[in-house]
PDB file of N, CA and C in Angstrom:
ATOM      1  N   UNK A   1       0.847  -1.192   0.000  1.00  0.00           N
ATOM      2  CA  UNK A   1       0.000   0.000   0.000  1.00  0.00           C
ATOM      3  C   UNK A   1       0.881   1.240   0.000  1.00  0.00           C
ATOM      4  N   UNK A   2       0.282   2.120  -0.921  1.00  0.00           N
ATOM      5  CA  UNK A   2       1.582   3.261  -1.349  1.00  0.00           C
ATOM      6  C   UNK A   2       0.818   4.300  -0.806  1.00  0.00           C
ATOM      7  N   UNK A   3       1.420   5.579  -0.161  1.00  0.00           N
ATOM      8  CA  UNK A   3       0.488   6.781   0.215  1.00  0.00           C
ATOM      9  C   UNK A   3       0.843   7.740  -1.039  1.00  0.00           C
ATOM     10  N   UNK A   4      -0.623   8.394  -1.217  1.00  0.00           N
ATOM     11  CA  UNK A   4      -0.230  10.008  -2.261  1.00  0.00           C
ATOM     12  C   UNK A   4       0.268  11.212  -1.170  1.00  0.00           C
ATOM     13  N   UNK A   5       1.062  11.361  -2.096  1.00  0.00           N
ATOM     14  CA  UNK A   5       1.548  13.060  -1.051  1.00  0.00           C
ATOM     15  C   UNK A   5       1.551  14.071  -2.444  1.00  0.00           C
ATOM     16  N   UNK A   6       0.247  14.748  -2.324  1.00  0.00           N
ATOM     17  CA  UNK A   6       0.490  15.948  -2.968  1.00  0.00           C
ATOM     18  C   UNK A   6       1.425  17.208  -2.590  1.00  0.00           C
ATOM     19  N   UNK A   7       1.985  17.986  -2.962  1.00  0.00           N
ATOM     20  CA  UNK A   7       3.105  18.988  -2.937  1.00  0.00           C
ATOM     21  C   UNK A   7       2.844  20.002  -3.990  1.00  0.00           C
ATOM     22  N   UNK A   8       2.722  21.373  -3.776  1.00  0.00           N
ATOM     23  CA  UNK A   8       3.022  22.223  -4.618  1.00  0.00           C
ATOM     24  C   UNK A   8       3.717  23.664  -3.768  1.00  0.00           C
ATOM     25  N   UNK A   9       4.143  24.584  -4.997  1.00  0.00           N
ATOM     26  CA  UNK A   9       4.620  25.748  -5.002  1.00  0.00           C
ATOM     27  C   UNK A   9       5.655  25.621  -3.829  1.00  0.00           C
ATOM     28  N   UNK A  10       6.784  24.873  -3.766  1.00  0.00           N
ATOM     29  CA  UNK A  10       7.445  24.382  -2.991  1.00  0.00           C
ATOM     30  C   UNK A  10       8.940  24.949  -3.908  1.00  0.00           C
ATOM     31  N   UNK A  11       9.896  25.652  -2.903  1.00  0.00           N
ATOM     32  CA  UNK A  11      11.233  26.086  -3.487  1.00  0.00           C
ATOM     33  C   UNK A  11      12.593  24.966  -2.842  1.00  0.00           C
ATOM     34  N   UNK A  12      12.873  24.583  -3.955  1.00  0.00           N
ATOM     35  CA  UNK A  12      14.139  23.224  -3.475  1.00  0.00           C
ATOM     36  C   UNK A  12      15.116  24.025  -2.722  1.00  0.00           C
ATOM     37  N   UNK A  13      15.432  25.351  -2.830  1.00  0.00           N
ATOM     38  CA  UNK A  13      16.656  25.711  -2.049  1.00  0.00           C
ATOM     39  C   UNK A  13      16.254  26.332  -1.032  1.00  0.00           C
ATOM     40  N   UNK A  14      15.006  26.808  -0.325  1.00  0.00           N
ATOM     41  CA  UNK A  14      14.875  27.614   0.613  1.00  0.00           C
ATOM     42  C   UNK A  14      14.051  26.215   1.752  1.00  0.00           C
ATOM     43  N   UNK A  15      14.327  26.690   2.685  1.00  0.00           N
ATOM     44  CA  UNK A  15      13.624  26.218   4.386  1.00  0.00           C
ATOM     45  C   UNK A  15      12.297  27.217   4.068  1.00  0.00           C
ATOM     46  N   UNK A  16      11.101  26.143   4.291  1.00  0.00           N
ATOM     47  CA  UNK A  16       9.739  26.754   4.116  1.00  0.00           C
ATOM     48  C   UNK A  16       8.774  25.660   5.042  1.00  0.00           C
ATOM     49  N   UNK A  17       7.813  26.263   5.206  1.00  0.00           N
ATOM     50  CA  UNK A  17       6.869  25.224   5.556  1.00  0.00           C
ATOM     51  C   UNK A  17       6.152  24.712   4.434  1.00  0.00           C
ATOM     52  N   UNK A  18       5.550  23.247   4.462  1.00  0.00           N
ATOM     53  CA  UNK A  18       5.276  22.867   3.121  1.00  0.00           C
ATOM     54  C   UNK A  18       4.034  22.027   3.896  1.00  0.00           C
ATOM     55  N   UNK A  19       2.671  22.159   3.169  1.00  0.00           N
ATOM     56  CA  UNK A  19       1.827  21.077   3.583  1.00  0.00           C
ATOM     57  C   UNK A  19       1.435  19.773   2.888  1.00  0.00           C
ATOM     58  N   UNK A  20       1.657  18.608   3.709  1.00  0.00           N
ATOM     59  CA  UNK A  20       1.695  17.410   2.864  1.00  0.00           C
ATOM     60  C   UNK A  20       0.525  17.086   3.468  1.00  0.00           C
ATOM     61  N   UNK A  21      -0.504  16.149   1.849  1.00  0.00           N
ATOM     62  CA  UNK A  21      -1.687  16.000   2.275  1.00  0.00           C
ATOM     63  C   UNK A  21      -2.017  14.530   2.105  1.00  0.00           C
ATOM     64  N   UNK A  22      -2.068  13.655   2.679  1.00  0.00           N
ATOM     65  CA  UNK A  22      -1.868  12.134   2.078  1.00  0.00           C
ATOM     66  C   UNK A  22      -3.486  11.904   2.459  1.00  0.00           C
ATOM     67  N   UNK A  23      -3.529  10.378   2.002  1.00  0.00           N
ATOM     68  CA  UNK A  23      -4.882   9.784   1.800  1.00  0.00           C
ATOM     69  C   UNK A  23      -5.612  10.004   3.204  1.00  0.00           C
ATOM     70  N   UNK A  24      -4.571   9.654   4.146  1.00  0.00           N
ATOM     71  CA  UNK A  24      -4.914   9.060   5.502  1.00  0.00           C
ATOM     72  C   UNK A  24      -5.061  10.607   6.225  1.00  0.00           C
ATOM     73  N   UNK A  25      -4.261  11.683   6.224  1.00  0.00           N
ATOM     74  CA  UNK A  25      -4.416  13.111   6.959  1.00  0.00           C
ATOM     75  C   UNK A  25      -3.228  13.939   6.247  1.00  0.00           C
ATOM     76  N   UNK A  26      -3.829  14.794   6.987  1.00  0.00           N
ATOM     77  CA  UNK A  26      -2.847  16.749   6.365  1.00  0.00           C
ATOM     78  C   UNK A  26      -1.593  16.472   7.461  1.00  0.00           C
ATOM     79  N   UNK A  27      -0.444  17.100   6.904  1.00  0.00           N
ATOM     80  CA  UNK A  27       0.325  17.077   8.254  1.00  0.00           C
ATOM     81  C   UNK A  27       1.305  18.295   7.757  1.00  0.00           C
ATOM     82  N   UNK A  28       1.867  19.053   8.689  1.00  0.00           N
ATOM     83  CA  UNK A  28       3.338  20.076   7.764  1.00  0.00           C
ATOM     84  C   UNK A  28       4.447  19.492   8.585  1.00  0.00           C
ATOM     85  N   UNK A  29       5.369  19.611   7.721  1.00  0.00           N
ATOM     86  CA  UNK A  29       7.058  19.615   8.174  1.00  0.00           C
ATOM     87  C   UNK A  29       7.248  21.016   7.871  1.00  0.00           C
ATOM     88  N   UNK A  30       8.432  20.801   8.459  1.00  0.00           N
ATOM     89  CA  UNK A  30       9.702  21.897   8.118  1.00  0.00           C
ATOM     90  C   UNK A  30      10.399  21.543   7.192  1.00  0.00           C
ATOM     91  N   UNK A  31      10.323  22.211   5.840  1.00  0.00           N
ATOM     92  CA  UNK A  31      11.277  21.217   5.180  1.00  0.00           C
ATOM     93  C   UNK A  31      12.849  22.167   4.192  1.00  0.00           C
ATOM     94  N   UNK A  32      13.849  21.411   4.245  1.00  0.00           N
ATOM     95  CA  UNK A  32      14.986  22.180   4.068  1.00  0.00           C
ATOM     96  C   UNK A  32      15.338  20.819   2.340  1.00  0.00           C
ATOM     97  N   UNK A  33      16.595  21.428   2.144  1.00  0.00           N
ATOM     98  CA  UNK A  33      16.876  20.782   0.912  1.00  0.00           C
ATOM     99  C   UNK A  33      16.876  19.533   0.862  1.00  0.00           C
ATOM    100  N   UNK A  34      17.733  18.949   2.062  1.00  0.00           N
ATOM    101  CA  UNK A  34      17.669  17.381   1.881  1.00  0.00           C
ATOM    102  C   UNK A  34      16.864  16.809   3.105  1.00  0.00           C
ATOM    103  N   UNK A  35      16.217  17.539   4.351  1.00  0.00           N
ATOM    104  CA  UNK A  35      15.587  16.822   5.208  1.00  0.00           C
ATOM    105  C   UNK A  35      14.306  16.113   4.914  1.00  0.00           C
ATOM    106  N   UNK A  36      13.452  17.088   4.021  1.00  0.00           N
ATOM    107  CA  UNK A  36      12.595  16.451   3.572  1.00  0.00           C
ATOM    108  C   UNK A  36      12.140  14.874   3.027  1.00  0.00           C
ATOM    109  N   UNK A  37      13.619  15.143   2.080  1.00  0.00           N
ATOM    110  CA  UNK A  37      13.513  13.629   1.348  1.00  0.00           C
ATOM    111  C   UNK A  37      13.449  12.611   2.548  1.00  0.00           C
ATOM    112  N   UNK A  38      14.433  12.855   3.147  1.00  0.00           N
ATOM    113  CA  UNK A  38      15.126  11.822   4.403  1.00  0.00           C
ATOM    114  C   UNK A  38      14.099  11.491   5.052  1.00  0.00           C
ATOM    115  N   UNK A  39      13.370  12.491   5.420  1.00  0.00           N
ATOM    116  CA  UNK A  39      11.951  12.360   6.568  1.00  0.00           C
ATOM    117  C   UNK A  39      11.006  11.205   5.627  1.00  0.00           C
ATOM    118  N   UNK A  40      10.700  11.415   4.811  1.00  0.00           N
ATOM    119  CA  UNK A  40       9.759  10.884   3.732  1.00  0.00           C
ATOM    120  C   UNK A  40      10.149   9.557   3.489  1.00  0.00           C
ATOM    121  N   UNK A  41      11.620   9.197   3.247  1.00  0.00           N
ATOM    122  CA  UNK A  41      11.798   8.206   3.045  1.00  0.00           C
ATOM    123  C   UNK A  41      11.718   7.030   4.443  1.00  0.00           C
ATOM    124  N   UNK A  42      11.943   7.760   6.065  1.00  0.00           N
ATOM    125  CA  UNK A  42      11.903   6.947   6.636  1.00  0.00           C
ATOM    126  C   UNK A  42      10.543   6.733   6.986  1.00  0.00           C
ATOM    127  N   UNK A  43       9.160   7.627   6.792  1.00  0.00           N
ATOM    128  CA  UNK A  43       8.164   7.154   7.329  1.00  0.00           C
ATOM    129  C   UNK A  43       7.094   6.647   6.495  1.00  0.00           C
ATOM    130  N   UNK A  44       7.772   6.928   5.243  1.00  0.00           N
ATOM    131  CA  UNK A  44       6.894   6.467   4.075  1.00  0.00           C
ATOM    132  C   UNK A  44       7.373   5.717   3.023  1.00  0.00           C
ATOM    133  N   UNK A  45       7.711   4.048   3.217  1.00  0.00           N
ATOM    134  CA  UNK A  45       8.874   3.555   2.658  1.00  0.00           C
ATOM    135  C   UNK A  45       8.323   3.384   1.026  1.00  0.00           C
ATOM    136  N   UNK A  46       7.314   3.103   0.791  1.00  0.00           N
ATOM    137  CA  UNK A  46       6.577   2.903  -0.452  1.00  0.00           C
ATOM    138  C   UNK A  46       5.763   4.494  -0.703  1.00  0.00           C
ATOM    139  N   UNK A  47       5.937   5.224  -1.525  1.00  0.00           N
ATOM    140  CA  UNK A  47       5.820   6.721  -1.486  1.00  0.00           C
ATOM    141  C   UNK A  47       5.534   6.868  -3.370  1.00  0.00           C
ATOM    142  N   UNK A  48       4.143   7.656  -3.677  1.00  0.00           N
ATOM    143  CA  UNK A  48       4.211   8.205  -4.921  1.00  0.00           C
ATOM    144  C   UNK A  48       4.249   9.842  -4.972  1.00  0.00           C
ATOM    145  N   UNK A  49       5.512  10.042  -5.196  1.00  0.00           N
ATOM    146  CA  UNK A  49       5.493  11.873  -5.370  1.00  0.00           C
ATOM    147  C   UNK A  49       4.348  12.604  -6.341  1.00  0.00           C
ATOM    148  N   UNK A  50       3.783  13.668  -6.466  1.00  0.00           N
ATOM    149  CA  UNK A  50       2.776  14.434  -7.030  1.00  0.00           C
ATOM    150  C   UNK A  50       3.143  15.576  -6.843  1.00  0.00           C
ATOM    151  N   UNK A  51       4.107  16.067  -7.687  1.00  0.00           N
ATOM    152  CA  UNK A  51       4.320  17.628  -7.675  1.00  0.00           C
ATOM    153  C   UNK A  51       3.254  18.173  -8.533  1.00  0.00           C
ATOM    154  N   UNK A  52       2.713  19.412  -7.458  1.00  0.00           N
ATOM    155  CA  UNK A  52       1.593  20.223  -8.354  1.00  0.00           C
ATOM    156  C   UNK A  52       2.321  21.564  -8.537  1.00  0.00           C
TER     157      UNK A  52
END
């Protein structure tokens, strides 16, 4: 079972808040250049990206 995480208007080089909205609930990180990925990959091992 794979979760959707929609994403938009999101800047790869700046620290922003970003809201991720998956099937199951809304949640925000903090997200910086590479923490994001890292975070994502450990809690969401099967993951389909959706950049809007």
């Amino acid at each position: 079972m794979s979760l959707r995480i929609v994403f938009g208007g999101i800047k790869h080089e700046s620290n922003s808040f970003a809201t991720f909205r998956t099937e199951l609930k809304d949640f925000i990180v903090i997200r910086g250049r590479e923490s994001i990925s890292i975070f994502i990959e450990k809690c969401f091992p099967n993951i389909c990206f959706i950049p809007t």
